[in-house]
Protein backbone atom coordinates (compact mmCIF):
# COMPACT_ATOMS: atom_id res chain seq x y z
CA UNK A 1 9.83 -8.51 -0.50
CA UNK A 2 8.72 -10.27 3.02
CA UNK A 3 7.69 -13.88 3.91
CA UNK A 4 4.21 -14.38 2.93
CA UNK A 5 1.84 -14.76 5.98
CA UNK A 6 0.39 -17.83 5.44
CA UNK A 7 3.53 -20.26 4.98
CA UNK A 8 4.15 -22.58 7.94
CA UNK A 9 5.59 -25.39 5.53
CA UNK A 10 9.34 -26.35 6.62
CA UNK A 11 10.42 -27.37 3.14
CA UNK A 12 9.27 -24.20 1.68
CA UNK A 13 10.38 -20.94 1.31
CA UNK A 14 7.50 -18.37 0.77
CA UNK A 15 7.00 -14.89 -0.11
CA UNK A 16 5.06 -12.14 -1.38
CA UNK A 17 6.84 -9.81 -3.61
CA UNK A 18 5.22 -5.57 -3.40
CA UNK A 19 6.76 -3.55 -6.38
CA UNK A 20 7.78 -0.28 -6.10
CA UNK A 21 8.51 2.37 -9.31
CA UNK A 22 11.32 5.16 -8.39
CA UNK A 23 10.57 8.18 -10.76
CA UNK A 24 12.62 10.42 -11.02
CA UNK A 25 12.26 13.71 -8.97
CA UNK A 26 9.22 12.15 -7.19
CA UNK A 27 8.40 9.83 -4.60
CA UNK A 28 8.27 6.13 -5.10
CA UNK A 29 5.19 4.83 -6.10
CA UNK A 30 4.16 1.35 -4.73
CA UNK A 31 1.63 -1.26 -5.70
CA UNK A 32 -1.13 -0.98 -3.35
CA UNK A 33 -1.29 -4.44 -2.37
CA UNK A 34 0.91 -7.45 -2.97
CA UNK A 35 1.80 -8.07 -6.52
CA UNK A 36 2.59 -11.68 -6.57
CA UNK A 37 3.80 -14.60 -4.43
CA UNK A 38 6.26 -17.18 -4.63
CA UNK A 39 6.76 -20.34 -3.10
CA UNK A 40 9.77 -22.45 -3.81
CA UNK A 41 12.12 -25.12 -2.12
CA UNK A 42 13.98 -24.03 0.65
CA UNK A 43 17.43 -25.07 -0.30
CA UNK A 44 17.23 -23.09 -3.13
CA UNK A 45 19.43 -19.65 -3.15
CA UNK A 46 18.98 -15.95 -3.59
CA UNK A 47 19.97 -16.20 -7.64
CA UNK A 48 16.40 -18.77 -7.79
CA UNK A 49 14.14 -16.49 -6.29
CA UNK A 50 15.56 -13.86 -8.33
CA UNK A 51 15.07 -15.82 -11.60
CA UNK A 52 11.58 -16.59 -10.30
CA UNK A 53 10.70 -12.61 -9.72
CA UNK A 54 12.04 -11.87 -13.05
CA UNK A 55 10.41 -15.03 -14.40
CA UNK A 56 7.30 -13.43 -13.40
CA UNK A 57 7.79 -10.20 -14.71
CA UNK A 58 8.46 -11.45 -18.05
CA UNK A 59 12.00 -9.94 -17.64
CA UNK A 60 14.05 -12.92 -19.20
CA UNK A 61 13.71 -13.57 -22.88
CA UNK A 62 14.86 -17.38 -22.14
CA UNK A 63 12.37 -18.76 -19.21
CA UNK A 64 9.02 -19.46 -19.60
CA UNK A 65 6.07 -16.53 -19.83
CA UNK A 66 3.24 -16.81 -17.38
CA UNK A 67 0.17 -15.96 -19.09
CA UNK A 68 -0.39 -12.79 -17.31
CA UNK A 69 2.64 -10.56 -15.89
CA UNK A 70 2.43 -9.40 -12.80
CA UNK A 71 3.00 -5.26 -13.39
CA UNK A 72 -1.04 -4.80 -13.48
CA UNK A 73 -1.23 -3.09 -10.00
CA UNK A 74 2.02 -1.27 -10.35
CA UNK A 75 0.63 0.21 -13.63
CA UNK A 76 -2.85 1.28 -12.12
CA UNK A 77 -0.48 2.64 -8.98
CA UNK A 78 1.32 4.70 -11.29
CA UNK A 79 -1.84 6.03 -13.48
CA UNK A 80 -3.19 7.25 -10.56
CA UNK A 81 0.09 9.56 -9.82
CA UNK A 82 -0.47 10.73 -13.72
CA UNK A 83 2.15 8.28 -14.95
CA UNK A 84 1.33 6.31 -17.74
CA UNK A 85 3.30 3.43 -18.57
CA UNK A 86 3.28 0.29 -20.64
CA UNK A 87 4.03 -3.09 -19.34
CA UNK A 88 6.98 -3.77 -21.94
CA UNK A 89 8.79 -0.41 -20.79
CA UNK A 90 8.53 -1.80 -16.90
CA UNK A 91 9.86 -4.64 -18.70
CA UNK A 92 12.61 -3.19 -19.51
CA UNK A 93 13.26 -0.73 -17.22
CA UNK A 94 16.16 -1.22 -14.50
CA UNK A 95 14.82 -3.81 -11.60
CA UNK A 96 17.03 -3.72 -7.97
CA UNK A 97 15.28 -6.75 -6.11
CA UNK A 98 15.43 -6.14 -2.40
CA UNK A 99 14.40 -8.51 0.17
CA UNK A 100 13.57 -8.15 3.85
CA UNK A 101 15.73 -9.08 6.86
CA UNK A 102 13.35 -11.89 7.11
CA UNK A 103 13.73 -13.21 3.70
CA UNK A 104 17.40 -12.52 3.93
CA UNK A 105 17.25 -14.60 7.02
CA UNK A 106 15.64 -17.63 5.88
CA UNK A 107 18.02 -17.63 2.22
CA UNK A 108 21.00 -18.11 4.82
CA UNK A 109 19.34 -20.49 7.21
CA UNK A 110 18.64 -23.03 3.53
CA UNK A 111 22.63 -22.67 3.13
CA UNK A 112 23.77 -24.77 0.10
């Protein structure tokens, strides 16, 4: 996950989230652009923009659903490596969220 390119707003934190499928015994397959973007207060901490990336992956029964999940590139990614794979077994498939030195960076600069 990096800072999205286009954010200059101060009050804002930013960023474009690329996923990435680990299968077993092969290399990583990765979306071949970004998947999604996020834009949300800058005070707000690394357990938001988690609940916002899972938000958007439809990955907690309890928030609200966007209309349209955001596992459509990481799908066709994987189809072309011969995988095929439904959206509800991404779902529910193990997630590790990491985010870049920048992000990292500008999640400790908000402090609480």
């Amino acid at each position: 996950m990096a800072p999205a390119r286009f954010a200059n707003d101060p009050d804002k934190l930013h960023v474009v989230v690329r996923l990435t499928a680990q299968i077993q015994d092969a290399a990583p397959v990765t979306s071949d652009r970004d998947d999604f973007g996020i834009s949300m207060p800058r005070r707000a901490g690394g357990s938001e923009l988690y609940d916002a990336i899972n938000q958007m992956l439809g990955r907690d029964p309890e928030q609200h659903r966007p209309p349209r999940l955001s596992w459509g590139q990481l799908i066709e990614a994987l189809a072309n490596v011969g995988v095929s794979v439904t959206e509800q077994e991404l779902i529910d498939a193990p997630l590790t969220i990491e985010l870049s030195p920048e992000v990292k960076a500008q999640l400790a600069d908000a402090g609480p």
